[in-house]
Protein backbone atom coordinates (compact mmCIF):
# COMPACT_ATOMS: atom_id res chain seq x y z
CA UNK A 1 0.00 0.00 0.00
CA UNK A 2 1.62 3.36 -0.54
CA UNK A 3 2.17 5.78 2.31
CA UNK A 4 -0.68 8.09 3.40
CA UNK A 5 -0.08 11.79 2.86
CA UNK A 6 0.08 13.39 6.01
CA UNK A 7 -2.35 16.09 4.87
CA UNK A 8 -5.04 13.04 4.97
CA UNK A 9 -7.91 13.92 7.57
CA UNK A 10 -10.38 10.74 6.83
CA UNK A 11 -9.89 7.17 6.07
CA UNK A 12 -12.45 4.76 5.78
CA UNK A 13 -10.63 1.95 7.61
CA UNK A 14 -7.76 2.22 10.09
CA UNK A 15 -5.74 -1.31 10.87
CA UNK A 16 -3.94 -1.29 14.15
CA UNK A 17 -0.83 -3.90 13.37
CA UNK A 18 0.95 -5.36 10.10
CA UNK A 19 1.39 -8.85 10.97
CA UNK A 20 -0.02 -11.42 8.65
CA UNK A 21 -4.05 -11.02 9.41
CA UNK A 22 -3.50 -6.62 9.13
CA UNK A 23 -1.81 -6.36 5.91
CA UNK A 24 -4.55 -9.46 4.48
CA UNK A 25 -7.55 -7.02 5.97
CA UNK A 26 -5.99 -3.68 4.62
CA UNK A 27 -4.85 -5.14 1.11
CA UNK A 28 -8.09 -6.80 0.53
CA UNK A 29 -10.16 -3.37 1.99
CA UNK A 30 -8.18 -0.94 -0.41
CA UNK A 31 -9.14 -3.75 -3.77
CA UNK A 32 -12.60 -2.92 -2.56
CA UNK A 33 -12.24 0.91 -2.80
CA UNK A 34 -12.08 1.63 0.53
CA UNK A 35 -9.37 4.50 1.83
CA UNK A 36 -6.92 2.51 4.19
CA UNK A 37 -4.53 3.40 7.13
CA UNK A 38 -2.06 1.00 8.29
CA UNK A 39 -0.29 1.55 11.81
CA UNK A 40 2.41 -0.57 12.57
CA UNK A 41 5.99 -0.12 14.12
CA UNK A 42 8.63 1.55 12.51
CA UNK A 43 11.06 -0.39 10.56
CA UNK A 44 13.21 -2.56 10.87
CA UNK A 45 10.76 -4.54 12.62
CA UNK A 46 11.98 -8.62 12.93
CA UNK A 47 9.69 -11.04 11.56
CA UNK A 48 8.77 -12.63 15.07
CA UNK A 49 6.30 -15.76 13.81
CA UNK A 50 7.05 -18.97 14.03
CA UNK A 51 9.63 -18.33 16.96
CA UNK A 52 10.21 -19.65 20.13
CA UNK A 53 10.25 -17.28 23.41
CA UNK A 54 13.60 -18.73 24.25
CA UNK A 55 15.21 -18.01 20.58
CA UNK A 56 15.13 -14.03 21.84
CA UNK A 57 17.08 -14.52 24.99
């Protein structure tokens, strides 16, 4: 999705998160011609699924 410009007041659908289930719901909602906002942490962010607790110590 390309980045919002910051001059943007209203969105029809804001998605809190860009793991696997967030970008699905805001790809599929902006192919349906709805305006989407996508908050999620600032890169680099480390792909985290799949791993066990103990891999980060």
């Amino acid at each position: 999705l390309p980045p919002i410009p910051s001059g943007t007041s209203l969105l029809d659908l804001v998605v809190v998160g860009c793991g696997p289930a967030g970008l699905s719901l805001a790809a599929e909602s902006a192919k349906a011609g709805l305006s989407v906002g996508l908050v999620g942490p600032d890169l680099p962010f480390t792909n985290n699924y799949g791993v066990w607790e103990d891999e980060f110590k």
